[in-house]
C-alpha atoms as a PDB file:
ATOM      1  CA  UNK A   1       8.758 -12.821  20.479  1.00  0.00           C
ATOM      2  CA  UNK A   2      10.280 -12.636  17.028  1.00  0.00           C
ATOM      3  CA  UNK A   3       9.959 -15.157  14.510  1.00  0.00           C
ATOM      4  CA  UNK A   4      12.643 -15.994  12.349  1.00  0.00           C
ATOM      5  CA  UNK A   5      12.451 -17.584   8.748  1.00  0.00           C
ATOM      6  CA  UNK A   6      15.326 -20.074   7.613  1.00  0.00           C
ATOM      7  CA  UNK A   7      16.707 -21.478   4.361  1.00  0.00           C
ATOM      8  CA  UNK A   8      19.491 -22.882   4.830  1.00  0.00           C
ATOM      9  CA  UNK A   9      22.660 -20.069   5.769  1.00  0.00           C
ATOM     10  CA  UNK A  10      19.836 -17.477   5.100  1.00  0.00           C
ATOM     11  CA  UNK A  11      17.609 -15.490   7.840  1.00  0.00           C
ATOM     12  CA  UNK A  12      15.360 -13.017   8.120  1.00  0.00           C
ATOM     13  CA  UNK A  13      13.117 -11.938  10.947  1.00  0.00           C
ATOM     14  CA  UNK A  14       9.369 -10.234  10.898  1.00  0.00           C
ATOM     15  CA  UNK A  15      10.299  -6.781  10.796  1.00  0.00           C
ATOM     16  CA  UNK A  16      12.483  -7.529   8.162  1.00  0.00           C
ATOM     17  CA  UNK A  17       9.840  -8.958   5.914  1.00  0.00           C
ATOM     18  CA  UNK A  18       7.564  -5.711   7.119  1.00  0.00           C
ATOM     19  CA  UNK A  19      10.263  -3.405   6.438  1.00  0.00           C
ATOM     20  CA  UNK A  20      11.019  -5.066   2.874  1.00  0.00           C
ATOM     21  CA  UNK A  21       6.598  -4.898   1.977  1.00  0.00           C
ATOM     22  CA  UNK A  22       7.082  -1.392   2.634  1.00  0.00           C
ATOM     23  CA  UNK A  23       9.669  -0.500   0.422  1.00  0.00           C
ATOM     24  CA  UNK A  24       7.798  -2.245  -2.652  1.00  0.00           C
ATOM     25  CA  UNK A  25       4.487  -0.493  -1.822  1.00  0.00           C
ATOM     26  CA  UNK A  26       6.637   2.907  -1.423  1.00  0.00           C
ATOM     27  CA  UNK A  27       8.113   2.610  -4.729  1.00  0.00           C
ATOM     28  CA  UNK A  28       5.149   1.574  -6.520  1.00  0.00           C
ATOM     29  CA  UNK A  29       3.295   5.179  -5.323  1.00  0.00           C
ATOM     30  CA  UNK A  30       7.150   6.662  -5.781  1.00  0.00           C
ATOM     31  CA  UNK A  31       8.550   5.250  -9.255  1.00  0.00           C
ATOM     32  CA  UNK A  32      12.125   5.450 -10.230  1.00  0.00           C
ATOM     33  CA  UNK A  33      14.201   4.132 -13.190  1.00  0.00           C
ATOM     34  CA  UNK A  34      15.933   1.948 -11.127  1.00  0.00           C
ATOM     35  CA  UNK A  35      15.275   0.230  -7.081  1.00  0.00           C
ATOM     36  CA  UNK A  36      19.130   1.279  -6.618  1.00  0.00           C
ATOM     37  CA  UNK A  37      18.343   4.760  -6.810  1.00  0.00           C
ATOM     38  CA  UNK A  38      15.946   5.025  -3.620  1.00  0.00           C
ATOM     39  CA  UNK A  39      18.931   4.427  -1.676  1.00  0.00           C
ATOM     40  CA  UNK A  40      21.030   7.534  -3.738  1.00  0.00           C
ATOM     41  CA  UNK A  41      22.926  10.489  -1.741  1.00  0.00           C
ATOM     42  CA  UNK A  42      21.080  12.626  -4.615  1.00  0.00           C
ATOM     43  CA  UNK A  43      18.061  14.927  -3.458  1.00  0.00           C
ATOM     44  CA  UNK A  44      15.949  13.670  -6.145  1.00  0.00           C
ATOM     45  CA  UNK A  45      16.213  10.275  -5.786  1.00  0.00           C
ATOM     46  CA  UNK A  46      16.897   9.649  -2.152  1.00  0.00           C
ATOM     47  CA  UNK A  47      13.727   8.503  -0.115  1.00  0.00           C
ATOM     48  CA  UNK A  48      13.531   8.268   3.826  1.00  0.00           C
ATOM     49  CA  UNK A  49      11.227   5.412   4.414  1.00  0.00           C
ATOM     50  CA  UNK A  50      13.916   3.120   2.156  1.00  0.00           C
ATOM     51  CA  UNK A  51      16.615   4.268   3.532  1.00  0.00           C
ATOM     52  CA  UNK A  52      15.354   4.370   7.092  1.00  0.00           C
ATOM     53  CA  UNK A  53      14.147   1.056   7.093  1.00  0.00           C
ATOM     54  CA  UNK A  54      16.987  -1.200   5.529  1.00  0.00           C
ATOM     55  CA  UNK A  55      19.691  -0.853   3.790  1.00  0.00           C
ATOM     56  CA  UNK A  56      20.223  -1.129   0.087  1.00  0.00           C
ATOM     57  CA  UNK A  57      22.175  -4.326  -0.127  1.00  0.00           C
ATOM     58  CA  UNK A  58      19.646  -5.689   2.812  1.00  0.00           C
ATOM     59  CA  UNK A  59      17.016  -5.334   0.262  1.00  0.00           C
ATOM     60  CA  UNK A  60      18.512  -6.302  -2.506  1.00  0.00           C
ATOM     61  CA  UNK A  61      19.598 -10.201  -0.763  1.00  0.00           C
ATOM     62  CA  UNK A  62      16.272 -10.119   0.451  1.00  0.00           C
ATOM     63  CA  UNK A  63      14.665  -9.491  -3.017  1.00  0.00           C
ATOM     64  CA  UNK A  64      16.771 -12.390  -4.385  1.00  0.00           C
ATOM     65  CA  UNK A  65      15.635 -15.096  -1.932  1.00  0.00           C
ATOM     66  CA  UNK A  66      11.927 -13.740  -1.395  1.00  0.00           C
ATOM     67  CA  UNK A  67       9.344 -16.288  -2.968  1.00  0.00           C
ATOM     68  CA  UNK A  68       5.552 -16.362  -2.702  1.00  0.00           C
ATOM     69  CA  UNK A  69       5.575 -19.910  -3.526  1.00  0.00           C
ATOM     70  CA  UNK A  70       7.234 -23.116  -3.677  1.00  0.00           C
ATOM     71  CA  UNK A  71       8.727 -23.424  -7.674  1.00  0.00           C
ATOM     72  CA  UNK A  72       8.818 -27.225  -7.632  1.00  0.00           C
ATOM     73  CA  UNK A  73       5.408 -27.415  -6.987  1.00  0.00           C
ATOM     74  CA  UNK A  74       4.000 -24.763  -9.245  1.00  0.00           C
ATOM     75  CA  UNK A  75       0.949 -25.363 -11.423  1.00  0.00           C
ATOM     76  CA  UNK A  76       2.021 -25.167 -14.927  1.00  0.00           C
ATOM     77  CA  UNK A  77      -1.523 -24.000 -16.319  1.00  0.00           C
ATOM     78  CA  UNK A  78      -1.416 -21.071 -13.944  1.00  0.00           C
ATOM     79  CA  UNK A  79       0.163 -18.231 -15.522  1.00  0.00           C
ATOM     80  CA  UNK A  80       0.296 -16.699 -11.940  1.00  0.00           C
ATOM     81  CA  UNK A  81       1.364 -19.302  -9.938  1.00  0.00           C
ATOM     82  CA  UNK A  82       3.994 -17.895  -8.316  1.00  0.00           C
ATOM     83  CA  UNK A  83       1.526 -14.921  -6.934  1.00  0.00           C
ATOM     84  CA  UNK A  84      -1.600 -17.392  -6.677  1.00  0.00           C
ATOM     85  CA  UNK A  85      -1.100 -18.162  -2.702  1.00  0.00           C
ATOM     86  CA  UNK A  86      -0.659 -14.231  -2.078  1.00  0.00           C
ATOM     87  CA  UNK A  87      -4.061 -13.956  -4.312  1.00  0.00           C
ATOM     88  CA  UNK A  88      -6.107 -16.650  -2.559  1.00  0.00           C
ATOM     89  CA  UNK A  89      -5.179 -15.186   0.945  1.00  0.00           C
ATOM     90  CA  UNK A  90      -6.044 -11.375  -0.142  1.00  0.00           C
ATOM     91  CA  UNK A  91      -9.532 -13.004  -1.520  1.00  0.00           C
ATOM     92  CA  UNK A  92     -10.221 -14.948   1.574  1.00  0.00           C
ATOM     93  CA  UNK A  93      -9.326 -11.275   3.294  1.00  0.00           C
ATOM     94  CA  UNK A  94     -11.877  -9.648   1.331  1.00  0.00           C
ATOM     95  CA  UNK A  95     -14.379 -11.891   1.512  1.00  0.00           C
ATOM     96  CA  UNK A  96     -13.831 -12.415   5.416  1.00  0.00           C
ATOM     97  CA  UNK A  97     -14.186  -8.050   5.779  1.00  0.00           C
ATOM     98  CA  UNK A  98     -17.132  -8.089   3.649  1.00  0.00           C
ATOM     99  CA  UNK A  99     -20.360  -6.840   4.894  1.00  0.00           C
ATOM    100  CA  UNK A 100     -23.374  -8.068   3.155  1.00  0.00           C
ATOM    101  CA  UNK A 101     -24.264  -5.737   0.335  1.00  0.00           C
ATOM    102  CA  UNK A 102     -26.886  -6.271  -2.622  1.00  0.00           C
ATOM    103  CA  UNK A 103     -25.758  -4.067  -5.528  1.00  0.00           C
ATOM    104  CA  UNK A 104     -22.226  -5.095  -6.146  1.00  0.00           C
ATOM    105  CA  UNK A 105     -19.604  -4.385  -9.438  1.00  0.00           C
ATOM    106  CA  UNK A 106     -17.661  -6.798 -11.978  1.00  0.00           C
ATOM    107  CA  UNK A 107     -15.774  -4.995 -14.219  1.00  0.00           C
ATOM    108  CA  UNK A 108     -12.261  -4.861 -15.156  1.00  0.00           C
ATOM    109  CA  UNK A 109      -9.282  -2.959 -13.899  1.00  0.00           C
ATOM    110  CA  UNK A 110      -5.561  -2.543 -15.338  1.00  0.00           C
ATOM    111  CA  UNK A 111      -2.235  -2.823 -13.260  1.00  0.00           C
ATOM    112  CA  UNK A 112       0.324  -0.671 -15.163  1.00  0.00           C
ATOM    113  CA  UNK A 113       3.003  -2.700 -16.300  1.00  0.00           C
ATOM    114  CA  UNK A 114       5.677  -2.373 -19.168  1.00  0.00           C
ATOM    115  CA  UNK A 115       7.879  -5.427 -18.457  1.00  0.00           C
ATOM    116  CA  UNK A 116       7.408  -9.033 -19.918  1.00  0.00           C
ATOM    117  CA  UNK A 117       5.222 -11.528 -18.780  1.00  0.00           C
ATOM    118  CA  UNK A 118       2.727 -14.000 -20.853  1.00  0.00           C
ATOM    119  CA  UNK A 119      -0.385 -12.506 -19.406  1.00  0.00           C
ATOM    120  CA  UNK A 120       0.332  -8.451 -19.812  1.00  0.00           C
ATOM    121  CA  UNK A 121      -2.460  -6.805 -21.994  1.00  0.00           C
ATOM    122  CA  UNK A 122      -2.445  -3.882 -24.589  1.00  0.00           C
ATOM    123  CA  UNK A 123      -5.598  -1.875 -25.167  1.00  0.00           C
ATOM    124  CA  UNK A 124      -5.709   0.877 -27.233  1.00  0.00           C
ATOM    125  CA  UNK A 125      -7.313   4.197 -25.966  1.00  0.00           C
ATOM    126  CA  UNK A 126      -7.475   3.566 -22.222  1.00  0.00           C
ATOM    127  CA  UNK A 127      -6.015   5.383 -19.571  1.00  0.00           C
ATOM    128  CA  UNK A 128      -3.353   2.891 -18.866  1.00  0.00           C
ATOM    129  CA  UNK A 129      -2.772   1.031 -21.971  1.00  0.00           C
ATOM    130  CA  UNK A 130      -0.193  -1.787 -21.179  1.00  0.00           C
ATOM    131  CA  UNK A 131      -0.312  -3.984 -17.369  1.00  0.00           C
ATOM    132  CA  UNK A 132      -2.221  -6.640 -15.962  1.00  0.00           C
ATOM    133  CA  UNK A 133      -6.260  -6.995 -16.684  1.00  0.00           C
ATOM    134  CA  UNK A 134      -7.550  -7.679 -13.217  1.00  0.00           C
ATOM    135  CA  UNK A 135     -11.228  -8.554 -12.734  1.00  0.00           C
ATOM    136  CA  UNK A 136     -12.899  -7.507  -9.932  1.00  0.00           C
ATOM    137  CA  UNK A 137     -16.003  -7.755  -7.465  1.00  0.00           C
ATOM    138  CA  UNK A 138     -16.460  -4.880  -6.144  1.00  0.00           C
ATOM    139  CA  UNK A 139     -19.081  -2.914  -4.104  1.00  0.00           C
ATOM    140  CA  UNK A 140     -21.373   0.319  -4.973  1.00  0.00           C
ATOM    141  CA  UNK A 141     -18.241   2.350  -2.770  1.00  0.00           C
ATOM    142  CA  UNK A 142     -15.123   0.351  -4.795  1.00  0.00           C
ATOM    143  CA  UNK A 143     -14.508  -2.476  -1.649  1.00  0.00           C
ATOM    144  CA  UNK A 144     -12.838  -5.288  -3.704  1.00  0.00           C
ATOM    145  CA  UNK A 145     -14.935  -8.923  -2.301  1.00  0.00           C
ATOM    146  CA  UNK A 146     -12.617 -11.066  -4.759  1.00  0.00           C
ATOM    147  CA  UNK A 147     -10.448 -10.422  -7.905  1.00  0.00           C
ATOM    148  CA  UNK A 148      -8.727 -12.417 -10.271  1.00  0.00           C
ATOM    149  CA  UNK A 149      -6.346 -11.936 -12.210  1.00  0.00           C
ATOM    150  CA  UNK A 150      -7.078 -12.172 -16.391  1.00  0.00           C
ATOM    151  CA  UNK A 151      -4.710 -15.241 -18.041  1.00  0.00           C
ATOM    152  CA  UNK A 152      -6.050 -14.904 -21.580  1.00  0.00           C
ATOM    153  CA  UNK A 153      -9.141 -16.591 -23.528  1.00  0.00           C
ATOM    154  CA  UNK A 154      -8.607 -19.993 -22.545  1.00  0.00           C
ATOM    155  CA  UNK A 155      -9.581 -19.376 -19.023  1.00  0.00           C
ATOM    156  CA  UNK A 156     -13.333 -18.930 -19.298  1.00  0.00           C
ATOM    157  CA  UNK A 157     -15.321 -21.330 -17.678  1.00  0.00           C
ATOM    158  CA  UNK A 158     -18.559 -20.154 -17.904  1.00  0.00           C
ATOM    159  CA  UNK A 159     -19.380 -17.898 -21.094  1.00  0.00           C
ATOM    160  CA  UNK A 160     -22.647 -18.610 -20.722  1.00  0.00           C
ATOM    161  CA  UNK A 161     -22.300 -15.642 -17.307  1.00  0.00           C
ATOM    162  CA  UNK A 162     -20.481 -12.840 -19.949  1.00  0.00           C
ATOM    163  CA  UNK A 163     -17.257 -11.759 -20.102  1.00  0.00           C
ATOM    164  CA  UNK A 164     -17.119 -10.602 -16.457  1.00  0.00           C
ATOM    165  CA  UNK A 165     -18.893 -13.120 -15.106  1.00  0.00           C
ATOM    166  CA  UNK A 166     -17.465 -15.928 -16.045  1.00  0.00           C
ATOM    167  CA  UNK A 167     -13.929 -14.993 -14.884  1.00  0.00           C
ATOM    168  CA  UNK A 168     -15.217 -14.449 -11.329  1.00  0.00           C
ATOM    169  CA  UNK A 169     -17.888 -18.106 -11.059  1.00  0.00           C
ATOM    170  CA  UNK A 170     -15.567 -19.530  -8.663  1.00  0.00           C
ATOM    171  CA  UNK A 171     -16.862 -16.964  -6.183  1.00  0.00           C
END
């Protein structure tokens, strides 16, 4: 049975949604200038799984309308509070998969990203220098247990644990 989700004149079913996930995750391992372009005639730009699994104006109405959360009830001291349900549910993931290990990992990682946003980081001589500082608890073979993502100074709550630490207490 398929489920369908409503707003409104507006509908889209499972596969849909599945089909639309897998176009982001292609074109974040596949980058070009512009989403348009995975959808191009050209040799160089065209891509199979996009344009085998939706068309480009499919996408592009489903891009506009796709939400993570609900923006009239958004916490205004989360900087990520559109992306904070997808976050809780990959941590309670994690944590669910996790088999009981003793030597575990908090350390930092970067998400490459060059366009705007409050909470996107510069740091001078790493690998990738502008994106999203993400901390994470990992184990010995790189299994993330719970991450969080880094909102600037204001957010420790326990400095008391260092500077990994006391991003990740909640855990």
């Amino acid at each position: 049975m398929r489920s369908f989700v409503e707003t409104g004149q507006y509908t889209v079913n499972d596969e849909e949604i599945c089909a639309f996930l897998a176009v982001l995750i292609m074109s974040g391992y596949v980058p070009l200038p512009r989403r348009h372009m995975y959808w191009q005639q050209a040799a160089d730009c065209r891509n199979s799984v996009a344009t085998n699994f939706m068309t480009r104006d499919r996408f592009d109405e489903i891009m506009c309308y796709f939400h993570l959360a609900d923006n009239n009830q958004l916490n205004k001291e989360d900087k990520f509070a559109k992306l904070r349900p997808c976050f809780d549910n990959l941590n309670r993931s994690f944590l669910a998969r996790f088999c009981s290990e003793t030597r575990l990992s908090i350390d930092e990682s970067m998400v490459p990203y060059f366009g705007h946003h409050g909470c996107k980081q510069f740091i001078r001589g790493k690998p990738i220098r502008f994106g999203y500082k993400i901390w994470c608890l990992n184990t010995m073979l790189g299994y993330p247990i719970q991450f969080q993502a880094y909102q600037g100074k204001g957010s420790v709550t326990r400095p008391e644990l260092g500077l990994g630490g006391a991003r990740l207490c909640w855990i």
